[in-house]
PDB file of N, CA and C in Angstrom:
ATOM      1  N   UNK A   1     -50.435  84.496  29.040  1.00  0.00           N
ATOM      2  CA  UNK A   1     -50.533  83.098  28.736  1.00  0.00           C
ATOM      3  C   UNK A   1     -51.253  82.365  29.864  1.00  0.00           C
ATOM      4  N   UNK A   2     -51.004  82.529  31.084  1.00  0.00           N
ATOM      5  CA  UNK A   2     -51.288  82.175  32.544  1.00  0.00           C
ATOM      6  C   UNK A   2     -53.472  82.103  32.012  1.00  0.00           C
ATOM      7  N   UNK A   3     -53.325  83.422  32.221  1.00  0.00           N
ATOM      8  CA  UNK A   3     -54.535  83.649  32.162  1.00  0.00           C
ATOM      9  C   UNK A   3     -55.870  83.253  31.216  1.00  0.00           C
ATOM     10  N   UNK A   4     -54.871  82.767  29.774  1.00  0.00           N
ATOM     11  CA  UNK A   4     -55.603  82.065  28.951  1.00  0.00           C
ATOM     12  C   UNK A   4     -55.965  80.383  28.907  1.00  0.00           C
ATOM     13  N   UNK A   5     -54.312  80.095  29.597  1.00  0.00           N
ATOM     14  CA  UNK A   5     -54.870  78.801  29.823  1.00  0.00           C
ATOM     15  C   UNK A   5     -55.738  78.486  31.394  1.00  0.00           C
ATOM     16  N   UNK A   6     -55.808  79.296  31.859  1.00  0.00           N
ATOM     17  CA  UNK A   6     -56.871  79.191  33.266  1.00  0.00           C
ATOM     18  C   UNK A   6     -58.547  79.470  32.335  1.00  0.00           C
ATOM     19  N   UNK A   7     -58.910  80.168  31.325  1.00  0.00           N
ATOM     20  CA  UNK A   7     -60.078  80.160  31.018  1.00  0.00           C
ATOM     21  C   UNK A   7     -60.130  78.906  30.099  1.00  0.00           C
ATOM     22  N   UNK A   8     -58.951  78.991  29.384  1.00  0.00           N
ATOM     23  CA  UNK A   8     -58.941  77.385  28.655  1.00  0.00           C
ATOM     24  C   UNK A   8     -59.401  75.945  29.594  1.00  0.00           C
ATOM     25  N   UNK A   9     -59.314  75.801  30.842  1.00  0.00           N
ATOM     26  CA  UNK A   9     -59.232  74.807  31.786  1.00  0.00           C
ATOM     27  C   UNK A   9     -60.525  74.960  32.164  1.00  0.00           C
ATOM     28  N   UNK A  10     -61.179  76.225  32.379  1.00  0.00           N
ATOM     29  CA  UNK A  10     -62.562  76.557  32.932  1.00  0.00           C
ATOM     30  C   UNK A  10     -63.358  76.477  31.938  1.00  0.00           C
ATOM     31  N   UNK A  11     -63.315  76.768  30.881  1.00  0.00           N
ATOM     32  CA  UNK A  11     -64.444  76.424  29.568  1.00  0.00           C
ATOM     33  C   UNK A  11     -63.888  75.087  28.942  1.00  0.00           C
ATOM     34  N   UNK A  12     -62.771  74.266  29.800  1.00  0.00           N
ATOM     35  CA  UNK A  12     -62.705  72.912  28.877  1.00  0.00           C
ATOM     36  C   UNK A  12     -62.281  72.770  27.492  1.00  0.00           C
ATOM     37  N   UNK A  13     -61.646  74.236  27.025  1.00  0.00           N
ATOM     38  CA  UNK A  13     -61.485  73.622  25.825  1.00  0.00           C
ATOM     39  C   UNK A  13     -59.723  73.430  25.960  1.00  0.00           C
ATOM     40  N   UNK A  14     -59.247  73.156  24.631  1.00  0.00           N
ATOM     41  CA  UNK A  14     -57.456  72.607  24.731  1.00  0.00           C
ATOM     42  C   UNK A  14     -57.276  73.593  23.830  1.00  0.00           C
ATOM     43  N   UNK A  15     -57.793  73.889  23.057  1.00  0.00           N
ATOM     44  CA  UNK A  15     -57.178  74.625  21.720  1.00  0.00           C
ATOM     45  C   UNK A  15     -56.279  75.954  21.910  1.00  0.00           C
ATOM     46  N   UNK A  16     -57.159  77.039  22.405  1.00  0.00           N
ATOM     47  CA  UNK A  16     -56.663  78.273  22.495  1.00  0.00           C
ATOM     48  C   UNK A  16     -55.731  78.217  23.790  1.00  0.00           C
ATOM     49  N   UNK A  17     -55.263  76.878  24.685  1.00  0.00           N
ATOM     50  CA  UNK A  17     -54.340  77.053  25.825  1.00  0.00           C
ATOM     51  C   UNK A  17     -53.109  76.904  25.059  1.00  0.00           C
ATOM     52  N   UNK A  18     -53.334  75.609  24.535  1.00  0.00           N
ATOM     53  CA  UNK A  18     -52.038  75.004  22.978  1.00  0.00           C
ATOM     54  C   UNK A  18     -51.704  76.370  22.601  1.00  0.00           C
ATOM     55  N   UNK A  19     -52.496  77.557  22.129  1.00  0.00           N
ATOM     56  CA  UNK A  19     -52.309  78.071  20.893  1.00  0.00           C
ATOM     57  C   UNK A  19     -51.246  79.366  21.915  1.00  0.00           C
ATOM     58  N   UNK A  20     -51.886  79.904  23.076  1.00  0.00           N
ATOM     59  CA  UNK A  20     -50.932  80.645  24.243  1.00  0.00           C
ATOM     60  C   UNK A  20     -49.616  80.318  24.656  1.00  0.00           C
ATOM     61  N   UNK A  21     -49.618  78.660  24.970  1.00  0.00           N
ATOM     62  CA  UNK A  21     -48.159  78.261  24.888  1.00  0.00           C
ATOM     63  C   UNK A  21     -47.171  78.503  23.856  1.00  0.00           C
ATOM     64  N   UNK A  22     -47.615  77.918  22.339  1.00  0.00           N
ATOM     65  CA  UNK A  22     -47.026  78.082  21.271  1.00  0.00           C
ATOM     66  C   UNK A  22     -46.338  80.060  21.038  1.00  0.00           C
ATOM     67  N   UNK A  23     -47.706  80.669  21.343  1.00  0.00           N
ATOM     68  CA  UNK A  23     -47.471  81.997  20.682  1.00  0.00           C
ATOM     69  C   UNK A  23     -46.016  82.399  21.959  1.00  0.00           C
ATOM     70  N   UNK A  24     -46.317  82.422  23.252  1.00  0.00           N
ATOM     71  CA  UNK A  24     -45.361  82.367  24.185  1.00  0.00           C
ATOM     72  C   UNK A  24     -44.452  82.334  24.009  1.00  0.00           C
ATOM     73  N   UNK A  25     -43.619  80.986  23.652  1.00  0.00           N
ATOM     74  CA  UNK A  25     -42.650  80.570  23.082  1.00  0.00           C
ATOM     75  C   UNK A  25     -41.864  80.812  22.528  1.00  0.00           C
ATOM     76  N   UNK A  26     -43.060  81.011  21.093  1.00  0.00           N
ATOM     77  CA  UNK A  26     -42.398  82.009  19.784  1.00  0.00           C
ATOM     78  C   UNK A  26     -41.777  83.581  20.371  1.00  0.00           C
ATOM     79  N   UNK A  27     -42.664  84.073  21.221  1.00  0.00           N
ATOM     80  CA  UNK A  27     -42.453  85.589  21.527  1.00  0.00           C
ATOM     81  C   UNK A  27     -40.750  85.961  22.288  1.00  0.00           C
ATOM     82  N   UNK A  28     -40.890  84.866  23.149  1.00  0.00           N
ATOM     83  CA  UNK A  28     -39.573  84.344  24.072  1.00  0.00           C
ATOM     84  C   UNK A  28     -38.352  84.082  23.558  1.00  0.00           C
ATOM     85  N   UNK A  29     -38.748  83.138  22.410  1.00  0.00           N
ATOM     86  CA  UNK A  29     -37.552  82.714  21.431  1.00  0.00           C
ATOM     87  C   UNK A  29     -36.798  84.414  20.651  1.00  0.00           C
ATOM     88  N   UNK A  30     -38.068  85.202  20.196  1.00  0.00           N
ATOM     89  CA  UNK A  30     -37.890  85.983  19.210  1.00  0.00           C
ATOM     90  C   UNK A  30     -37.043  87.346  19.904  1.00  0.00           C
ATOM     91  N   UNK A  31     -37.542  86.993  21.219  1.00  0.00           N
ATOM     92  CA  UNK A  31     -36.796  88.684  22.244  1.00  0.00           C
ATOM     93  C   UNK A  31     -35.656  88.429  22.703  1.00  0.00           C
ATOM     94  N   UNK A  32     -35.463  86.491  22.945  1.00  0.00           N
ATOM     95  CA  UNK A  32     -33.869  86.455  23.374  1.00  0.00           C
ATOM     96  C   UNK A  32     -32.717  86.451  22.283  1.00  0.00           C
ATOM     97  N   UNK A  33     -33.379  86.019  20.891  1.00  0.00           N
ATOM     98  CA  UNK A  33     -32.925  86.467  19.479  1.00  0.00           C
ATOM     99  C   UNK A  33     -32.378  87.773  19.055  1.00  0.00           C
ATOM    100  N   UNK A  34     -32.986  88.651  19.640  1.00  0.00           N
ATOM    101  CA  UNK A  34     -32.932  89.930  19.130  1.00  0.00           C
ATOM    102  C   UNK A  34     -32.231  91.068  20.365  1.00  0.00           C
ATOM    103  N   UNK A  35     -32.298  90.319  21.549  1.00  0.00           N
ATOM    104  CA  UNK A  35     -31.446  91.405  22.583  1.00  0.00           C
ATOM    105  C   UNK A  35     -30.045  91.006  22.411  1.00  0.00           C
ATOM    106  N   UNK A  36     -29.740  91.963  22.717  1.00  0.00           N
ATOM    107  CA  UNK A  36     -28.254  91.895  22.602  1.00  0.00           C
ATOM    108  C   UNK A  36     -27.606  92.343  23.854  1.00  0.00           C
ATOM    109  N   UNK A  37     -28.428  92.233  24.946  1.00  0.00           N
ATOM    110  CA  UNK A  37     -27.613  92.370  26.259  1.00  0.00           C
ATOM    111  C   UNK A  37     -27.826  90.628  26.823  1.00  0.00           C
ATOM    112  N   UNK A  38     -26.494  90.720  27.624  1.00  0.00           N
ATOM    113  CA  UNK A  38     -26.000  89.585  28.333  1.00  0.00           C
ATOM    114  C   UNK A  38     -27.591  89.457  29.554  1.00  0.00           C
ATOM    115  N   UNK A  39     -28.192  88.323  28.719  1.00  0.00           N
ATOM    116  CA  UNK A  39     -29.480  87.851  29.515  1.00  0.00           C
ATOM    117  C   UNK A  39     -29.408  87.110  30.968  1.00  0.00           C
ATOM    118  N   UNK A  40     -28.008  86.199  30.732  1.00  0.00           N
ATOM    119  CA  UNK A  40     -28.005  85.012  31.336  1.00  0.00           C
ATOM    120  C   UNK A  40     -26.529  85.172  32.094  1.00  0.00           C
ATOM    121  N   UNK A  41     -25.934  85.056  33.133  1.00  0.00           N
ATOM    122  CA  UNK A  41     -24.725  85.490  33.363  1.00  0.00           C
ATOM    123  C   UNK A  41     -24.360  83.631  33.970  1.00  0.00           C
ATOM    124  N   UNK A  42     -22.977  83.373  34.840  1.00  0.00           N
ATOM    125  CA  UNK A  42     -22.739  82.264  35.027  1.00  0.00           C
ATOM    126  C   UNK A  42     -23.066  82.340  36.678  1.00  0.00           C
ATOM    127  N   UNK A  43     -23.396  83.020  37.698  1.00  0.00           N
ATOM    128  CA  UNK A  43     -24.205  83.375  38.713  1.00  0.00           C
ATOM    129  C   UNK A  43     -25.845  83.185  38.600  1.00  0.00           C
ATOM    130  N   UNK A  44     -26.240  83.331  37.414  1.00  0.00           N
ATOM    131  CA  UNK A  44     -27.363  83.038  37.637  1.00  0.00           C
ATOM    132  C   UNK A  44     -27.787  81.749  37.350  1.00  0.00           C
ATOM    133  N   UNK A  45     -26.720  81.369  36.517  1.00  0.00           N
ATOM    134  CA  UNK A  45     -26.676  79.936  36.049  1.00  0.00           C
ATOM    135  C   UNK A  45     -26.215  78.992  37.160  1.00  0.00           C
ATOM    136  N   UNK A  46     -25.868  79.589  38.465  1.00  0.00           N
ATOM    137  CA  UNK A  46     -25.326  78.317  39.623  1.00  0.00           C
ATOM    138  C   UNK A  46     -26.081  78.877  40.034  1.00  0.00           C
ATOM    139  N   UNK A  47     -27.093  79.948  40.606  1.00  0.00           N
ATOM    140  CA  UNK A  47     -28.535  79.766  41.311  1.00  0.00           C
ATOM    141  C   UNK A  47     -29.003  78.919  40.759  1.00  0.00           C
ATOM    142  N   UNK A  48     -29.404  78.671  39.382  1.00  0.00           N
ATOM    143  CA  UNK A  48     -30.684  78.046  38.884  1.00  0.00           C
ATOM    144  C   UNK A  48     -30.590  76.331  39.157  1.00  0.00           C
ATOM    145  N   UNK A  49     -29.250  76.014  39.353  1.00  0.00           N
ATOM    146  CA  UNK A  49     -28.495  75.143  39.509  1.00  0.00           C
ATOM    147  C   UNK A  49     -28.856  74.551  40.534  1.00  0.00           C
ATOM    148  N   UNK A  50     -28.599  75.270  41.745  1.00  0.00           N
ATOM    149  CA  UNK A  50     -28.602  75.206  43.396  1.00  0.00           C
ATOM    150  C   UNK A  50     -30.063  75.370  43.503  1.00  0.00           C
ATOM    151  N   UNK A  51     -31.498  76.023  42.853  1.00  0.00           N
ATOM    152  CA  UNK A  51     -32.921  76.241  43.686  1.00  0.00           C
ATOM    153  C   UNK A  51     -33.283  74.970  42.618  1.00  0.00           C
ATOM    154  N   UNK A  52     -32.873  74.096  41.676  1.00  0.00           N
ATOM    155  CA  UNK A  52     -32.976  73.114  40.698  1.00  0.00           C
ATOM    156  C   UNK A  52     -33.334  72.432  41.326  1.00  0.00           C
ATOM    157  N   UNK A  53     -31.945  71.617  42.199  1.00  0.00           N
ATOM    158  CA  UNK A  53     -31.477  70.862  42.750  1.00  0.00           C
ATOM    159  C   UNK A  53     -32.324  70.600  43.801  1.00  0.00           C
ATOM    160  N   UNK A  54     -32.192  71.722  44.753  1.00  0.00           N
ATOM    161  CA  UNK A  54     -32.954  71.311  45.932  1.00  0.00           C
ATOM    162  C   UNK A  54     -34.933  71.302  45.591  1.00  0.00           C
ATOM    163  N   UNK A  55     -35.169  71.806  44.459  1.00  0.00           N
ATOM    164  CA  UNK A  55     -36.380  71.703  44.375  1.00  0.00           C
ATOM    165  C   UNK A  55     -36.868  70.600  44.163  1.00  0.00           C
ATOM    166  N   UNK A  56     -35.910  69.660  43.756  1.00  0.00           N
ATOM    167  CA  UNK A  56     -36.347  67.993  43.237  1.00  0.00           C
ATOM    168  C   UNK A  56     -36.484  67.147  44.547  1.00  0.00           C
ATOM    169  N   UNK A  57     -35.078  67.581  45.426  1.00  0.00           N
ATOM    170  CA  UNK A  57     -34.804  67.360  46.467  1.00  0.00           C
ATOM    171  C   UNK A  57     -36.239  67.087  47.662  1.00  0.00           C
ATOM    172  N   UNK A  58     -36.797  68.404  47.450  1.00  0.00           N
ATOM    173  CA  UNK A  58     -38.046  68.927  48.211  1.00  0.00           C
ATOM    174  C   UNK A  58     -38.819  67.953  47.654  1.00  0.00           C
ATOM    175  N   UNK A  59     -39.366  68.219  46.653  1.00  0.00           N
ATOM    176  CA  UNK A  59     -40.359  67.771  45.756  1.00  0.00           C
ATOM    177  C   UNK A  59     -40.704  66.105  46.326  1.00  0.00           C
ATOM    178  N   UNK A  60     -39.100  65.645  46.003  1.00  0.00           N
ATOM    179  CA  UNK A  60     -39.536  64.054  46.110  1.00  0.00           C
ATOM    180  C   UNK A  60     -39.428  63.644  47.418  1.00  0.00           C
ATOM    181  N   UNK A  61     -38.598  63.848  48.355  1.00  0.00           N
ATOM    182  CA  UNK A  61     -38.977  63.484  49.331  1.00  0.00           C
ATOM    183  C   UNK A  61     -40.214  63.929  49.840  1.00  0.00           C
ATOM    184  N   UNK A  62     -41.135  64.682  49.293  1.00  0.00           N
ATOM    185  CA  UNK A  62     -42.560  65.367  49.748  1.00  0.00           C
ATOM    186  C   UNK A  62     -43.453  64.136  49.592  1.00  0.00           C
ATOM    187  N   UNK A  63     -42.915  63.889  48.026  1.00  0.00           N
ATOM    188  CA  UNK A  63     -44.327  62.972  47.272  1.00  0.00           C
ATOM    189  C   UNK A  63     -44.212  61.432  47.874  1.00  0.00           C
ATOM    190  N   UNK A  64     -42.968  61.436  47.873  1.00  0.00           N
ATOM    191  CA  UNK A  64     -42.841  60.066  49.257  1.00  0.00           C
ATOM    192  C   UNK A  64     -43.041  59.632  50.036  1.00  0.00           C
ATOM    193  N   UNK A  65     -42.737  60.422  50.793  1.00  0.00           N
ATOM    194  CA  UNK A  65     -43.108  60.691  52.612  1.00  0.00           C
ATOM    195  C   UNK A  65     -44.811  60.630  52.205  1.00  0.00           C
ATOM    196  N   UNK A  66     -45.829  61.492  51.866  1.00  0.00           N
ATOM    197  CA  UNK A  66     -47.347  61.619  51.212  1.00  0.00           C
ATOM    198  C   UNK A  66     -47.702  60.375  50.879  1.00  0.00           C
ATOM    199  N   UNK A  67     -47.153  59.582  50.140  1.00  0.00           N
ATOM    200  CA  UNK A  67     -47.285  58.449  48.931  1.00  0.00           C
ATOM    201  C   UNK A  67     -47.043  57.111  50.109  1.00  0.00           C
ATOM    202  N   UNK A  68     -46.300  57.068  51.158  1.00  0.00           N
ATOM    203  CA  UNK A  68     -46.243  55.673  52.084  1.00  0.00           C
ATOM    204  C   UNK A  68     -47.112  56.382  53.073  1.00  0.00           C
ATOM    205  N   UNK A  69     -47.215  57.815  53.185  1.00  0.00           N
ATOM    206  CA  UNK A  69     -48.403  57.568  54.165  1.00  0.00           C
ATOM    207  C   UNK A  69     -49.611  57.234  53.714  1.00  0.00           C
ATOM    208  N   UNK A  70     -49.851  57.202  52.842  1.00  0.00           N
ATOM    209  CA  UNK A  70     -51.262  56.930  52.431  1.00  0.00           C
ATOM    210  C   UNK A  70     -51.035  55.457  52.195  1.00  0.00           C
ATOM    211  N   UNK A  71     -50.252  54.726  52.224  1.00  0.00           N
ATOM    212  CA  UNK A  71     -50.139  53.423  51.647  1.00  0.00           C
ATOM    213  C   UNK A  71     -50.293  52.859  53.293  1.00  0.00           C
ATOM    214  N   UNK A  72     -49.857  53.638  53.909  1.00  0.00           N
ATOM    215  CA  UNK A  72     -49.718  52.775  55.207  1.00  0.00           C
ATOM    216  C   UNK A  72     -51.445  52.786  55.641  1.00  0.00           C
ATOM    217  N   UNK A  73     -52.318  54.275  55.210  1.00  0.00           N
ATOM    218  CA  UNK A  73     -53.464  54.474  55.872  1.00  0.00           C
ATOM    219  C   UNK A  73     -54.226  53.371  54.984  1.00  0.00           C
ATOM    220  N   UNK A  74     -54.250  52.520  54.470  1.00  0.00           N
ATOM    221  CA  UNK A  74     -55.084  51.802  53.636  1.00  0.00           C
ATOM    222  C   UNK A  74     -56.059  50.935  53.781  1.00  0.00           C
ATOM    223  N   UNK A  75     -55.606  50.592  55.488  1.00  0.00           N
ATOM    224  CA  UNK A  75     -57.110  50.044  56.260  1.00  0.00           C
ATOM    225  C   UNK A  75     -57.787  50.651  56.573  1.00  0.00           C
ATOM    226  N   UNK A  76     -57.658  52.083  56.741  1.00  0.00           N
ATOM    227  CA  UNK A  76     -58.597  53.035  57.259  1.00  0.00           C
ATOM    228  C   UNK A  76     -59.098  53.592  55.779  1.00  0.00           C
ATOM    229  N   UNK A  77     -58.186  54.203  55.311  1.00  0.00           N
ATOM    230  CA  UNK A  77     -58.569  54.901  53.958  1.00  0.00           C
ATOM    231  C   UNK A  77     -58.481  53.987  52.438  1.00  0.00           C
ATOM    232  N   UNK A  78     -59.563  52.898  52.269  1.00  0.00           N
ATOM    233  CA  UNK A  78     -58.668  52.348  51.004  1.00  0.00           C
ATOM    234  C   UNK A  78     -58.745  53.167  49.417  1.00  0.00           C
ATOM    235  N   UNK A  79     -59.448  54.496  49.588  1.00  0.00           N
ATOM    236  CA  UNK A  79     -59.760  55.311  48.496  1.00  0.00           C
ATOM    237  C   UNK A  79     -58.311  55.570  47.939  1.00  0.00           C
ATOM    238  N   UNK A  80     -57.372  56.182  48.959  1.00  0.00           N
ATOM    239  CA  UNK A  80     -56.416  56.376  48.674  1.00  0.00           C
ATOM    240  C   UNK A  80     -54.876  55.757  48.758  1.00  0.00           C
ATOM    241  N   UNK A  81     -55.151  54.337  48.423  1.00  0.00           N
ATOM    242  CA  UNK A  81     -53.999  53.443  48.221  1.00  0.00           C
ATOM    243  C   UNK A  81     -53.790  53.411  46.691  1.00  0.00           C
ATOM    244  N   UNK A  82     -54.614  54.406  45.910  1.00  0.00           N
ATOM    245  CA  UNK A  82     -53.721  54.235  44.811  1.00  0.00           C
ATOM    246  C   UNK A  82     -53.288  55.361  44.077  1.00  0.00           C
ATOM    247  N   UNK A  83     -53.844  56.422  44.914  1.00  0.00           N
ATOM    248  CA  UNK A  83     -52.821  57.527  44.833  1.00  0.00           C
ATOM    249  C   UNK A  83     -51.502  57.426  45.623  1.00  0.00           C
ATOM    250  N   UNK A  84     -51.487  56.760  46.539  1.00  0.00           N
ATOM    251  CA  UNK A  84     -50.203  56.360  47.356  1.00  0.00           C
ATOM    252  C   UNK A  84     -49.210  55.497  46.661  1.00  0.00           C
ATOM    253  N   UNK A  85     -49.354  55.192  45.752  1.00  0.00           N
ATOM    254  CA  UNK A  85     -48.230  54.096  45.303  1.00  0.00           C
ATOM    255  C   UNK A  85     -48.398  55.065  43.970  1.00  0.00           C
ATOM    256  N   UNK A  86     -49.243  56.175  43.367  1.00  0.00           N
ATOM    257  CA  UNK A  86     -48.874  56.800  42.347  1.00  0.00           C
ATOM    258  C   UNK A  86     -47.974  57.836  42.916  1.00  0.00           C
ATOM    259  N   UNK A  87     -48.208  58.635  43.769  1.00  0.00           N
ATOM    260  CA  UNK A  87     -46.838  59.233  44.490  1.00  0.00           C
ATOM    261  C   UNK A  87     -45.710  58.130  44.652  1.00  0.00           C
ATOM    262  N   UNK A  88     -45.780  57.373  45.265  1.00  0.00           N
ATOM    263  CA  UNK A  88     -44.104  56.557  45.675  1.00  0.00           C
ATOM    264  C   UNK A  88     -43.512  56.016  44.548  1.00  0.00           C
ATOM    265  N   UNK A  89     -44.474  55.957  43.028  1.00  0.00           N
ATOM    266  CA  UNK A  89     -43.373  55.595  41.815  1.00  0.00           C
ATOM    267  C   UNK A  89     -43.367  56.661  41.103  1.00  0.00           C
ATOM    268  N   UNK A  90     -43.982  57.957  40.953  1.00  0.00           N
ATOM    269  CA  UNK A  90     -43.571  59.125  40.533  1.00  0.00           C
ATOM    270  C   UNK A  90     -42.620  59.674  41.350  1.00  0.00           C
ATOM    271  N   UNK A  91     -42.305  59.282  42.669  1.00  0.00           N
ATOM    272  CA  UNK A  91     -40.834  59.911  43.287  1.00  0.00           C
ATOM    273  C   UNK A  91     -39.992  58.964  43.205  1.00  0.00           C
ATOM    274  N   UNK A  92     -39.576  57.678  42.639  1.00  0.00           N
ATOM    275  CA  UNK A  92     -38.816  56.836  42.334  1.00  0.00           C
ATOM    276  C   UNK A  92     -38.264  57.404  40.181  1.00  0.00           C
ATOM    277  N   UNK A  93     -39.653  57.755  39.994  1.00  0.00           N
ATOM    278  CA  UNK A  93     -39.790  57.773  38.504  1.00  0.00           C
ATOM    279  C   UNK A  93     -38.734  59.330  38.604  1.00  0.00           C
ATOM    280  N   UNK A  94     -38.771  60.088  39.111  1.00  0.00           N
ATOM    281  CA  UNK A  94     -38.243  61.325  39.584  1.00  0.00           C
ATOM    282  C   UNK A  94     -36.638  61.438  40.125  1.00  0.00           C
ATOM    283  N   UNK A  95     -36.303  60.296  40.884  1.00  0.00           N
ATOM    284  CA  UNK A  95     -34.655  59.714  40.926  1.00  0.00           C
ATOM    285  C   UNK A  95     -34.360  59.929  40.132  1.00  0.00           C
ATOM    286  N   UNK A  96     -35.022  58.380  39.429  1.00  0.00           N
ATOM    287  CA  UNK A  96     -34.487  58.082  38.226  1.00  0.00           C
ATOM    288  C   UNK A  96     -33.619  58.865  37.592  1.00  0.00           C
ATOM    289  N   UNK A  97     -34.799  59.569  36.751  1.00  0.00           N
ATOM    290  CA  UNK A  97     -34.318  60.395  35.866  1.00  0.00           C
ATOM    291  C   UNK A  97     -33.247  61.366  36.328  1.00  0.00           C
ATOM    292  N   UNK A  98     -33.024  61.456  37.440  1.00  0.00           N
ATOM    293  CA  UNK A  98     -32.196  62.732  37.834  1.00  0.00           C
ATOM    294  C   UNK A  98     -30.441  61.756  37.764  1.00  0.00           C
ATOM    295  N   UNK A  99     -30.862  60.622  38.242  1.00  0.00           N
ATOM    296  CA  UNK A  99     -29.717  59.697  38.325  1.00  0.00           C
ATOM    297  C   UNK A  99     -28.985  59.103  36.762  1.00  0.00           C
ATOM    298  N   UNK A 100     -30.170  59.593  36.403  1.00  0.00           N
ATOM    299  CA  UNK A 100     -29.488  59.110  34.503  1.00  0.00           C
ATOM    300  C   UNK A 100     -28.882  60.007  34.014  1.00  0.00           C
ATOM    301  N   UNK A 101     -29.299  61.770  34.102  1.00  0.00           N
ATOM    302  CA  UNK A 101     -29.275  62.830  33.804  1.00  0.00           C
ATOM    303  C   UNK A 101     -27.380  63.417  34.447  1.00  0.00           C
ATOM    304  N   UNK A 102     -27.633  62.817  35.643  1.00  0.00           N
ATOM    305  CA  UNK A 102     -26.540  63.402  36.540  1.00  0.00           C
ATOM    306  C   UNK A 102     -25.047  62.692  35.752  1.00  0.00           C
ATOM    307  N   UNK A 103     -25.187  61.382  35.182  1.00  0.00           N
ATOM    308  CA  UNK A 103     -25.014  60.266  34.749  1.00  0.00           C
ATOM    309  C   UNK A 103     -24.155  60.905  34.212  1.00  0.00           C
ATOM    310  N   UNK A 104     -25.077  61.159  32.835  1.00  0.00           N
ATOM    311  CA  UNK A 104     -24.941  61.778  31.443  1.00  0.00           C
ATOM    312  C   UNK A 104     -24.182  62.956  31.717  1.00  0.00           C
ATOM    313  N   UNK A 105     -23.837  63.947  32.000  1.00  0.00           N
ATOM    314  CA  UNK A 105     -23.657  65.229  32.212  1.00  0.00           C
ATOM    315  C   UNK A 105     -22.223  64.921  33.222  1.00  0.00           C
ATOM    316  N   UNK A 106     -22.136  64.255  33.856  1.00  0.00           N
ATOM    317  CA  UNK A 106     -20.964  63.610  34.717  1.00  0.00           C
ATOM    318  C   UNK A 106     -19.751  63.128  34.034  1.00  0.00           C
ATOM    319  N   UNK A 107     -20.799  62.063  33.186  1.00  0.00           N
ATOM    320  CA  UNK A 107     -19.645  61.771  32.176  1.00  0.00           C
ATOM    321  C   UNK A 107     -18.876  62.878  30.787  1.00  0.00           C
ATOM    322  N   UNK A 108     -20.215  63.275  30.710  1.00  0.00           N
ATOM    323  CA  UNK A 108     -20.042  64.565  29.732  1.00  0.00           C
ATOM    324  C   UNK A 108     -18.113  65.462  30.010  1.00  0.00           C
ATOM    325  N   UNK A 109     -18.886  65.622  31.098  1.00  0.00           N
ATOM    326  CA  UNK A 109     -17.894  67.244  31.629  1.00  0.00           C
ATOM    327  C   UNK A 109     -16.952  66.512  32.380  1.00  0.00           C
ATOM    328  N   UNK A 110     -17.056  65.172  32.812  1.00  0.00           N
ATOM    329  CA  UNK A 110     -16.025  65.215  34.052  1.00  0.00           C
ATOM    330  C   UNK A 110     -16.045  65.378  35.039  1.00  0.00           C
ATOM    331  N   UNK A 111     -15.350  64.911  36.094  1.00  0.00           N
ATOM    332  CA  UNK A 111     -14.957  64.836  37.252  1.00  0.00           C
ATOM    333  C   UNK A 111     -13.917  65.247  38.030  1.00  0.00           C
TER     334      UNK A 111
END
């Protein structure tokens, strides 16, 4: 799939990347359908949990920290004052959602 949508991106077209994802999918859906061994255990489910977590963690304080420095460089650099404030509300936009999510799921299950 990787590899189709990298020639998809290099010849510009959308179609046959769409069509790799889709088939993907289907293939993924159809093998976890049909195995019948324990895929997913509850260990792997508190890794995915814990490298989740801190990956957002990483992530946004990255695009932040990136996003006011460039806001601050804006007398020197004004090319990039508006990628700088597109980082600092895609890592606000990125809370967010984690703060609604955490929300939801909090209230869900409890405390």
């Amino acid at each position: 799939m990787a590899m189709v949508v990298g020639l998809s991106v290099t010849f510009g077209t959308i179609i046959p990347a769409i069509l790799a994802i889709v088939i993907a999918a289907m293939v993924s859906y159809i093998y976890k359908k049909t195995t019948a061994q324990v895929l997913e255990d509850e260990r792997i489910t508190k890794v995915s949990e814990k490298a989740s977590r801190i990956a957002i963690v990483v992530f946004s304080i990255s695009i932040a920290l990136i996003g006011m420095f460039l806001i601050i460089l804006r007398s020197e650099h004004p090319d990039y004052t508006q990628t700088g404030f597109t980082l600092s509300y895609s890592a606000v936009a990125l809370l967010t959602l984690y703060y609604i999510f955490y929300g939801y799921y909090n209230k869900k299950y409890g405390s």
